[in-house]
C-alpha atoms as a PDB file:
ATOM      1  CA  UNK A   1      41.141 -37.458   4.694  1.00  0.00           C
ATOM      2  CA  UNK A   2      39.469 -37.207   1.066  1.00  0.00           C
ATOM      3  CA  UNK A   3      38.029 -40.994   1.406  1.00  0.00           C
ATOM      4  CA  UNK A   4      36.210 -39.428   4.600  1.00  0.00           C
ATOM      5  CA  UNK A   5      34.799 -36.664   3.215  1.00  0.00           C
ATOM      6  CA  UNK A   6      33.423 -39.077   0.201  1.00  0.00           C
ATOM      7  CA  UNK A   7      32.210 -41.243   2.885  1.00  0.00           C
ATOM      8  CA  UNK A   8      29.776 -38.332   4.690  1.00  0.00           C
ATOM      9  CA  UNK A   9      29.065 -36.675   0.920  1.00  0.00           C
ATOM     10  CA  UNK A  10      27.740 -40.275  -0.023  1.00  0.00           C
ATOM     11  CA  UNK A  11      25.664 -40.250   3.449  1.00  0.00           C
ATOM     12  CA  UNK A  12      24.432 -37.225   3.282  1.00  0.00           C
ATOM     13  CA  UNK A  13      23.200 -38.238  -0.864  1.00  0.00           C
ATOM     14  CA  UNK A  14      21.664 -41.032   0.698  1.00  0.00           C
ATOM     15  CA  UNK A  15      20.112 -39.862   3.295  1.00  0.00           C
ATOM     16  CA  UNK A  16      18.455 -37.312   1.494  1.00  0.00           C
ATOM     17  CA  UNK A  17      17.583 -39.712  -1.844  1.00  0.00           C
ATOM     18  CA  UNK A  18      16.116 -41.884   1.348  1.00  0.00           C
ATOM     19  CA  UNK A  19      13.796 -38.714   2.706  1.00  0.00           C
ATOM     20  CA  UNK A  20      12.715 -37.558  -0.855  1.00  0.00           C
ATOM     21  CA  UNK A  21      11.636 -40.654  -2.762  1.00  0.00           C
ATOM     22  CA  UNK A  22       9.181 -43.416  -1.572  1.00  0.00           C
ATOM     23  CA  UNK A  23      10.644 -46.502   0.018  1.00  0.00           C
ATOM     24  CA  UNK A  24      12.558 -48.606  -2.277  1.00  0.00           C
ATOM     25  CA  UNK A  25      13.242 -52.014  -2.173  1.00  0.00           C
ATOM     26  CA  UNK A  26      16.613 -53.511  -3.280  1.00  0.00           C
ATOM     27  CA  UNK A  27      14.214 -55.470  -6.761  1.00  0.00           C
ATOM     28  CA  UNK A  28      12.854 -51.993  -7.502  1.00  0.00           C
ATOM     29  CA  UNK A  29      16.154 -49.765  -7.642  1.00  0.00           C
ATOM     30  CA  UNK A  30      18.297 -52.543  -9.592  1.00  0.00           C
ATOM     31  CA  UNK A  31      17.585 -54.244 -13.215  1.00  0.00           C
ATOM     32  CA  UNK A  32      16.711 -57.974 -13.455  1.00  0.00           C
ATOM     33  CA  UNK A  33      20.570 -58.838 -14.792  1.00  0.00           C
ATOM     34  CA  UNK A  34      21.560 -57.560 -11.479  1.00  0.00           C
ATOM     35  CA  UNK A  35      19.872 -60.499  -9.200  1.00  0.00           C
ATOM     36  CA  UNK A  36      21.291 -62.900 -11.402  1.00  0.00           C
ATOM     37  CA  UNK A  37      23.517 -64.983  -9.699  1.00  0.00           C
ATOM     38  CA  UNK A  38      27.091 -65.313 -11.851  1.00  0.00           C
ATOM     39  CA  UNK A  39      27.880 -68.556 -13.102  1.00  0.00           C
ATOM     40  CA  UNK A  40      31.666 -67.907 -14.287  1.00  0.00           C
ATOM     41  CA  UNK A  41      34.734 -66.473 -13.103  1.00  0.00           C
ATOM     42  CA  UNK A  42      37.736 -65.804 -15.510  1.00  0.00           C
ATOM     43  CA  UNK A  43      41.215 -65.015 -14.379  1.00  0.00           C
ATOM     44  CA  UNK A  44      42.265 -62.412 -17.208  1.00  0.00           C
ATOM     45  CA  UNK A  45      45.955 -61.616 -15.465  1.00  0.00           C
ATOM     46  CA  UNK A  46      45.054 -58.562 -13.177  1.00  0.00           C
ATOM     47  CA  UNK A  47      41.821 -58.563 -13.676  1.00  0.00           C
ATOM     48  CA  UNK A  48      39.308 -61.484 -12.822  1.00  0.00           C
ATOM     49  CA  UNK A  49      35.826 -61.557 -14.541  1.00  0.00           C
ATOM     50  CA  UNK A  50      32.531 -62.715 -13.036  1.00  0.00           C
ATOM     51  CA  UNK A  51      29.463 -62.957 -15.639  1.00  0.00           C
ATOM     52  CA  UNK A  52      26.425 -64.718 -16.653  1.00  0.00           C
ATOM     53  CA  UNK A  53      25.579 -67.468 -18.551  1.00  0.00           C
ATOM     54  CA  UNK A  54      23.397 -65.020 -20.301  1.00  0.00           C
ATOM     55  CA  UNK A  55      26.646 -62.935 -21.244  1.00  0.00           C
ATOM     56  CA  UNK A  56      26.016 -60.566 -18.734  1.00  0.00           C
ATOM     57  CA  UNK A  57      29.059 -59.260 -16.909  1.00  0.00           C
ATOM     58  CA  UNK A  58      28.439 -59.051 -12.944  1.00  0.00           C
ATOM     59  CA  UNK A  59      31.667 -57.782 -11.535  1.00  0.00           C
ATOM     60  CA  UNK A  60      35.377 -56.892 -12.214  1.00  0.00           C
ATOM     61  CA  UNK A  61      38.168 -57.174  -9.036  1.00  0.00           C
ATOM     62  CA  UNK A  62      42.017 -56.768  -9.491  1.00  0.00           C
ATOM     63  CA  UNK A  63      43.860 -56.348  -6.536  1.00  0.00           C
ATOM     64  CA  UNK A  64      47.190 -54.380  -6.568  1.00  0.00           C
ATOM     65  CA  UNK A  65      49.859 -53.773  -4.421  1.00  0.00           C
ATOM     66  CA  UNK A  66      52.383 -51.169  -3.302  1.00  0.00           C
ATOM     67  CA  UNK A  67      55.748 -50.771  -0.641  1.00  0.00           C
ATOM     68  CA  UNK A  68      55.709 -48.812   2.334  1.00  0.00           C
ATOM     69  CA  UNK A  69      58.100 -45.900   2.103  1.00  0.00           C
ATOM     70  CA  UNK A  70      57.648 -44.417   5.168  1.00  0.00           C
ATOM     71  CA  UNK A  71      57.200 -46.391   8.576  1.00  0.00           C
ATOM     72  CA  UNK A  72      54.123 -44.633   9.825  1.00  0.00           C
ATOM     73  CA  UNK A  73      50.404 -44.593   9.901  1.00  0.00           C
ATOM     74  CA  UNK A  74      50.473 -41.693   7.403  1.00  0.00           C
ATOM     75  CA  UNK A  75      53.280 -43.868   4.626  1.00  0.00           C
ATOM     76  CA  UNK A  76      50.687 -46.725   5.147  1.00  0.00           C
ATOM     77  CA  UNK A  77      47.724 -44.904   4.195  1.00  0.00           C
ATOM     78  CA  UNK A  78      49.566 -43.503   1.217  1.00  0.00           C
ATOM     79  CA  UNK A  79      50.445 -46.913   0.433  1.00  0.00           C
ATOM     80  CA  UNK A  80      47.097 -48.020   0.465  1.00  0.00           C
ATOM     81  CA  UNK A  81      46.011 -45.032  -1.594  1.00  0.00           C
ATOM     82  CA  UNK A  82      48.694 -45.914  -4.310  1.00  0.00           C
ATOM     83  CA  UNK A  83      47.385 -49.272  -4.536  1.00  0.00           C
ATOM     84  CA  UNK A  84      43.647 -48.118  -4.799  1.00  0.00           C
ATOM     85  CA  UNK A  85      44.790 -46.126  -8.058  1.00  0.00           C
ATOM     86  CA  UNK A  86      47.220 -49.302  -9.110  1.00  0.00           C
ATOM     87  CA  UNK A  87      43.917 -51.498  -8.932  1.00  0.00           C
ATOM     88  CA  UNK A  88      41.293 -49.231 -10.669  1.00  0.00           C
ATOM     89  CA  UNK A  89      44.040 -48.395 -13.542  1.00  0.00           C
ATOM     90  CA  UNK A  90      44.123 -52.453 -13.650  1.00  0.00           C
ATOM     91  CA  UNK A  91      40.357 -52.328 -14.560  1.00  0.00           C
ATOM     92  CA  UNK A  92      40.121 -49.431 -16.872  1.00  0.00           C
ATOM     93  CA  UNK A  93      43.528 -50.821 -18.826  1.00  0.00           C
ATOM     94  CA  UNK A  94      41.542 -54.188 -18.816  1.00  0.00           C
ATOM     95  CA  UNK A  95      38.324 -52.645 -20.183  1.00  0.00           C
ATOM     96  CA  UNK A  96      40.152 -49.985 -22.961  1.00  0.00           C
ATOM     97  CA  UNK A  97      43.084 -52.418 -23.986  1.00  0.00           C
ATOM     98  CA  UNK A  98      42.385 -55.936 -23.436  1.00  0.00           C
ATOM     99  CA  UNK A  99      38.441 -56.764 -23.343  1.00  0.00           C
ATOM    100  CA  UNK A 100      39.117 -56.097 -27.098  1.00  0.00           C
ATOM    101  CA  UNK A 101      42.867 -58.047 -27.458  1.00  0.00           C
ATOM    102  CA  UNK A 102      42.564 -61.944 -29.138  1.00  0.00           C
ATOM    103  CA  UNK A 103      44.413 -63.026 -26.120  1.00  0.00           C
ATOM    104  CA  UNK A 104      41.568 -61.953 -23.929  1.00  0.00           C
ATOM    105  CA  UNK A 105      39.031 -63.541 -26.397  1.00  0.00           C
ATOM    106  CA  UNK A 106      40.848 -67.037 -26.418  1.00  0.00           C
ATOM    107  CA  UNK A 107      41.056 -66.552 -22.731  1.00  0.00           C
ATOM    108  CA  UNK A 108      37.504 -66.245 -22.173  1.00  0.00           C
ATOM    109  CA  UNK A 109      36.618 -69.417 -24.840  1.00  0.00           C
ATOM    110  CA  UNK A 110      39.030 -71.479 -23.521  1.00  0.00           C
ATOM    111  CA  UNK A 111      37.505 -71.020 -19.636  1.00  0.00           C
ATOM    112  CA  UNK A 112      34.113 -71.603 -21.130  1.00  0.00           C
ATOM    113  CA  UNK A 113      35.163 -75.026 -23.017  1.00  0.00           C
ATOM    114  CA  UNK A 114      36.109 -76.150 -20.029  1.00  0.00           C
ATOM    115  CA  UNK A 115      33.049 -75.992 -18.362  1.00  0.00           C
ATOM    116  CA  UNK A 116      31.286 -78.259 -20.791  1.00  0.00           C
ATOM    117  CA  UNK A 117      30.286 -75.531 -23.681  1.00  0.00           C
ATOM    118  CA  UNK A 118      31.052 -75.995 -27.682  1.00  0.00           C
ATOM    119  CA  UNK A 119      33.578 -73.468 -29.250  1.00  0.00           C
ATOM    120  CA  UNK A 120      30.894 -71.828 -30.810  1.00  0.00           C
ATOM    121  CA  UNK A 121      28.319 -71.253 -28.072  1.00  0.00           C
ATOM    122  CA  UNK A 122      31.376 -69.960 -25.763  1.00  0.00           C
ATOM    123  CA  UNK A 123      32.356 -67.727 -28.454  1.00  0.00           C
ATOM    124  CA  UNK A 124      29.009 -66.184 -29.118  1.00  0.00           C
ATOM    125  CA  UNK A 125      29.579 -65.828 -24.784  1.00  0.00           C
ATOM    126  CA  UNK A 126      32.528 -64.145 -25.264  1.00  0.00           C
ATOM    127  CA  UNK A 127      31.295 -62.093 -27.362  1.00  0.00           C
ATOM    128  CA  UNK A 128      28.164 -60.826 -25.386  1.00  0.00           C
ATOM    129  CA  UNK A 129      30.402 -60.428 -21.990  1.00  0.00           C
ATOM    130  CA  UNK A 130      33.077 -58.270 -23.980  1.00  0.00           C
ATOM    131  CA  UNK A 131      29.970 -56.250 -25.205  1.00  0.00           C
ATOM    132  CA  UNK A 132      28.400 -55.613 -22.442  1.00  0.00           C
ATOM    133  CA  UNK A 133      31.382 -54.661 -20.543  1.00  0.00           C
ATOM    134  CA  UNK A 134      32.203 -51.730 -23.084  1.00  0.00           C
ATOM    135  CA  UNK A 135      28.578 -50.999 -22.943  1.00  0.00           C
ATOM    136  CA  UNK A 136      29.088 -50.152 -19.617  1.00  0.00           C
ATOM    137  CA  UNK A 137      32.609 -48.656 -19.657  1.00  0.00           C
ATOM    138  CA  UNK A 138      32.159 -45.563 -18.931  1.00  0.00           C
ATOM    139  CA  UNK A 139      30.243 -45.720 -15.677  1.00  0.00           C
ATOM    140  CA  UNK A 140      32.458 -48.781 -14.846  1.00  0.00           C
ATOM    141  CA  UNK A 141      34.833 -47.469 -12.395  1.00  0.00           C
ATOM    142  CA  UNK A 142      32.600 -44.557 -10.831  1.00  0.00           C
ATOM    143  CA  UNK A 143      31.215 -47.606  -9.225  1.00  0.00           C
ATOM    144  CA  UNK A 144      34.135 -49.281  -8.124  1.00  0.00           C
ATOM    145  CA  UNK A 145      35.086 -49.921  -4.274  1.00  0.00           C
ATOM    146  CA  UNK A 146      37.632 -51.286  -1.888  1.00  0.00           C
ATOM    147  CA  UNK A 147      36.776 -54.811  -0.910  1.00  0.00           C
ATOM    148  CA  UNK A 148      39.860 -55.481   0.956  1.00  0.00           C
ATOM    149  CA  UNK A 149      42.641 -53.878   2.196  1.00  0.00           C
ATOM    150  CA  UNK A 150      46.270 -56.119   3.878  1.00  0.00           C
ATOM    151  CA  UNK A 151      49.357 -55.051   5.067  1.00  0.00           C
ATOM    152  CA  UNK A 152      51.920 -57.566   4.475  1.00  0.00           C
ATOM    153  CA  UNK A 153      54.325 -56.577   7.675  1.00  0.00           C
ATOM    154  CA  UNK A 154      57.065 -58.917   6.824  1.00  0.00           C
ATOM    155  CA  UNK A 155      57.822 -57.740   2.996  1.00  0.00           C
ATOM    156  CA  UNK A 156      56.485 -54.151   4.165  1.00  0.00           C
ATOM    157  CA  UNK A 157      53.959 -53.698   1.625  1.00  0.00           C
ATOM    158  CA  UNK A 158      50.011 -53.380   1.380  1.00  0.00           C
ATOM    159  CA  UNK A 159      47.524 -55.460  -0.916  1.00  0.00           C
ATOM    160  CA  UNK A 160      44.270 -53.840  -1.967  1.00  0.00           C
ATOM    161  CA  UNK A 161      41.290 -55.058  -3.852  1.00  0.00           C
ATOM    162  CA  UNK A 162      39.060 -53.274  -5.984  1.00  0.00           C
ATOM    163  CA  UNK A 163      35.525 -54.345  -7.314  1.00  0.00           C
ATOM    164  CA  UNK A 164      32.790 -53.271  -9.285  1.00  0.00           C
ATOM    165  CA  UNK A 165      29.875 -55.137 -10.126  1.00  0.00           C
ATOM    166  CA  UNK A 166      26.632 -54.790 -11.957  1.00  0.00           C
ATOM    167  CA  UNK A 167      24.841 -53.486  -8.122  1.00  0.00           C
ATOM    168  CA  UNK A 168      27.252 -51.086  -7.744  1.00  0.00           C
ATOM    169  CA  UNK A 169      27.247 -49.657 -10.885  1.00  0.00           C
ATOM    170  CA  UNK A 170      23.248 -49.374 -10.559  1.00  0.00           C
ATOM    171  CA  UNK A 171      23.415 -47.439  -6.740  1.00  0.00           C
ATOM    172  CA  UNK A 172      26.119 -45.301  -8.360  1.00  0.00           C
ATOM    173  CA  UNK A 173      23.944 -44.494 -10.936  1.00  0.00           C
ATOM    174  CA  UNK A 174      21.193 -43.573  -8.626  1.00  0.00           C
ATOM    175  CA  UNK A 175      23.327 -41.476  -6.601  1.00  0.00           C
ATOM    176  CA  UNK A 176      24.555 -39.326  -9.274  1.00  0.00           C
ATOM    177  CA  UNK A 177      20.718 -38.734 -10.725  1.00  0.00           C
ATOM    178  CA  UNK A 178      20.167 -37.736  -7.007  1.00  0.00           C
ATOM    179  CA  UNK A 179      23.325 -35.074  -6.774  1.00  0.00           C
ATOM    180  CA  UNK A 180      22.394 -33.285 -10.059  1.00  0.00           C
ATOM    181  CA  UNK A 181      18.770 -32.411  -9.668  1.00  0.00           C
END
């Protein structure tokens, strides 16, 4: 029920950013890193990292999961809701525990080796995705949605992914100048 009332509050927003600003075009309302297209994808345990070769990050997606207790529209829907939160506590644990962790680090260099680049430039990569991603960790989740959403009938539990990426991010961004003026 509160995922529906989002849903119209975010259509109303934008329907009313829509009537009170000039037409915008998708190139005007997002930054030049966002219509990069990402070159890299690192599998950081539960969470798996898209970015740049210009060490810009471009999206984070974990996907978490969680049983059905109750055998009933309303126990799945909890089910899914519990692995929502599962999923976005994936990415914030990711971004305020392990973006900084030398495991992550090594993780990151050790992807980038393999795809043909010297130690040092993929650590000076490393280093430029793990800053930009704590740049932006504060609006990360705020722009975060549900890209997919399973129930697994015979083990009787529910997948969900989560995703935020650099687009996102920038309509969320948007929206929330639009709310508070």
């Amino acid at each position: 029920m509160k995922i529906m009332k989002y849903v119209m509050l975010l259509s109303v927003v934008l329907i009313s950013a829509c009537a009170n600003n000039k037409k915008m075009t998708e190139a005007d309302a997002l930054p030049e890193t966002v219509m990069e297209k990402p070159s890299m994808i690192t599998d950081l345990g539960k969470v798996k990292v898209t970015f740049s070769d210009k060490g810009q990050w471009e999206s984070l997606e974990s996907t978490a999961t969680a049983n059905v207790s109750l055998d009933s529209d309303v126990g799945i829907e909890q089910s899914m809701n519990l692995a929502t939160l599962r999923a976005k506590r994936n990415i914030v644990e990711f971004i305020e525990t392990e973006i900084t962790a030398s495991k992550t680090t090594e993780t990151f260099v050790d992807t980038l080796v393999k795809q043909q680049l010297s130690v040092d430039a993929a650590a000076n990569l490393t280093s430029k995705v793990t800053e930009s991603i704590k740049e932006d960790s504060s609006g990360i989740i705020r722009g975060a949605y549900i890209s997919d959403r399973k129930l697994l009938d015979k083990t009787r539990t529910v997948s969900v992914t989560v995703v935020v990426d650099r687009k996102t991010l920038a309509v969320s961004s948007m929206l929330r100048a639009q709310v508070s003026r």
